[in-house]
C-alpha atoms as a PDB file:
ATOM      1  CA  UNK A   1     163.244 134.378  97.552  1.00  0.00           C
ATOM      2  CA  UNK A   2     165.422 132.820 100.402  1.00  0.00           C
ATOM      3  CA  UNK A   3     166.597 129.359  99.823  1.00  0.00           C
ATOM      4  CA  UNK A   4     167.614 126.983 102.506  1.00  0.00           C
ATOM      5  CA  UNK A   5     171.114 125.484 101.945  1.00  0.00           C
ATOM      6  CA  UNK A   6     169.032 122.112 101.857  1.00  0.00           C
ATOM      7  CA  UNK A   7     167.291 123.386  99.148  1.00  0.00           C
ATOM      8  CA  UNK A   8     169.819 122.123  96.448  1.00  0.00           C
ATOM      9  CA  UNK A   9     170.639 119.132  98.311  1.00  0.00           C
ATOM     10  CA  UNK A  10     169.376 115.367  98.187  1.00  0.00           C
ATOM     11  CA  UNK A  11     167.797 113.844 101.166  1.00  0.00           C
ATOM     12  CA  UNK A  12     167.670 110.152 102.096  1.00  0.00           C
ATOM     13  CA  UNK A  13     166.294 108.023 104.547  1.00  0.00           C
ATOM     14  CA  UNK A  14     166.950 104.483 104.976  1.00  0.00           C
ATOM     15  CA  UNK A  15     165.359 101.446 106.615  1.00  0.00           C
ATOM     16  CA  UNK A  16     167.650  98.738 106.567  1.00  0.00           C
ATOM     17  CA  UNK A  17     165.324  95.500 107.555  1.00  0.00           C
ATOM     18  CA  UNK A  18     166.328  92.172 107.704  1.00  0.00           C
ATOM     19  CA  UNK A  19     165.491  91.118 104.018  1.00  0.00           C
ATOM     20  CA  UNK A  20     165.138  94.484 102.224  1.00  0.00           C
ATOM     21  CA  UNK A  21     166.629  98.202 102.455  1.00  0.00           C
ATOM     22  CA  UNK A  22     164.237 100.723 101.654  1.00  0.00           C
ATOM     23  CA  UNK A  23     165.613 104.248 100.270  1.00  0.00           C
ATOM     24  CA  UNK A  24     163.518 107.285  99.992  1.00  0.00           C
ATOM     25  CA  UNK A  25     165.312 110.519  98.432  1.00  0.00           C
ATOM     26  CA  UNK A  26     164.254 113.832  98.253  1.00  0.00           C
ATOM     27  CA  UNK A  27     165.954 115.119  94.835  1.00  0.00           C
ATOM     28  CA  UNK A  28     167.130 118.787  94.876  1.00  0.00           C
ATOM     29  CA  UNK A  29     163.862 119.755  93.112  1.00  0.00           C
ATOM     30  CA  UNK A  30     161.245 118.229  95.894  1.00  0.00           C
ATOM     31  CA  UNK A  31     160.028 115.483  94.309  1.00  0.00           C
ATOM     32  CA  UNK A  32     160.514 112.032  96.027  1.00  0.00           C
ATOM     33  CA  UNK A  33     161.845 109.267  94.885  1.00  0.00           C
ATOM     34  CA  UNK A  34     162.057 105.307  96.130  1.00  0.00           C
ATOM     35  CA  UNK A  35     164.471 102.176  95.885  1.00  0.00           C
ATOM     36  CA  UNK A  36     164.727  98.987  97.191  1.00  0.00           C
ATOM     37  CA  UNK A  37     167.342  96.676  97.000  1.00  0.00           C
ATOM     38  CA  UNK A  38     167.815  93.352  99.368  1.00  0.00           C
ATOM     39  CA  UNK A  39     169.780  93.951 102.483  1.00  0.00           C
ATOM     40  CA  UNK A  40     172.014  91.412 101.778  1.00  0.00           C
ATOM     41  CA  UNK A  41     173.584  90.284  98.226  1.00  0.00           C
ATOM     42  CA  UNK A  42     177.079  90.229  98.299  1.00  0.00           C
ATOM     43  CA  UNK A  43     177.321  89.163  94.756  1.00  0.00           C
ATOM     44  CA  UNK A  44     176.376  92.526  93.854  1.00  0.00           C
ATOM     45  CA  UNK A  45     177.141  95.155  96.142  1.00  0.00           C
ATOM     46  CA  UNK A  46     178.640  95.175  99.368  1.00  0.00           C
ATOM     47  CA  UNK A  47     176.306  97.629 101.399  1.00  0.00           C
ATOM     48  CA  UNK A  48     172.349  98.072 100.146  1.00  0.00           C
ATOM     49  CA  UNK A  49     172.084 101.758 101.602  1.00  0.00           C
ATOM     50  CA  UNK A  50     175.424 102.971  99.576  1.00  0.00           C
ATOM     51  CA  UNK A  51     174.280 100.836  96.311  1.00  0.00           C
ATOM     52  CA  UNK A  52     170.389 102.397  96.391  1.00  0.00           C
ATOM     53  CA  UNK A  53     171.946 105.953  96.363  1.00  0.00           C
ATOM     54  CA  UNK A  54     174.320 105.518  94.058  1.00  0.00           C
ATOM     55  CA  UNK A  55     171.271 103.624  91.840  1.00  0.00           C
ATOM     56  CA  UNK A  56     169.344 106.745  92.817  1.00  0.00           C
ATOM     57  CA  UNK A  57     171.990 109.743  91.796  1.00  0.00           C
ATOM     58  CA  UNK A  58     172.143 108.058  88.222  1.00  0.00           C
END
C-alpha cells in the first residue's frame, strides 16, 4: 500500500464570514469533522480560525 504524506496529516478549511468562522478538518483517518465559533469574541480567543483548530485537535 502507498500512502500519501497527507495521509497522516489533518486538513482544514476555513471560511471566515463576518459573524461566524466555519472550520472543516479532515482528521488523519478520513473522517470529517466541523466547528464553528463567532468571528469575533475577543473575550475568548483572539483569532476564531486558530481557536476552532486548537478546539478541533483536542
Amino acid at each position: 500500500m502507498i500512502m500519501n504524506s497527507s495521509d497522516n496529516q489533518w486538513q482544514f478549511w476555513i471560511d471566515r464570514g463576518g459573524t461566524f468562522t466555519d472550520i472543516v478538518a479532515r482528521k488523519p483517518s478520513g473522517r470529517l469533522i466541523s466547528h464553528k465559533l463567532l468571528s469575533e469574541n475577543s473575550q475568548q480567543y483572539h483569532d476564531a480560525a486558530l481557536q476552532g483548530i486548537k478546539e478541533l485537535l483536542q
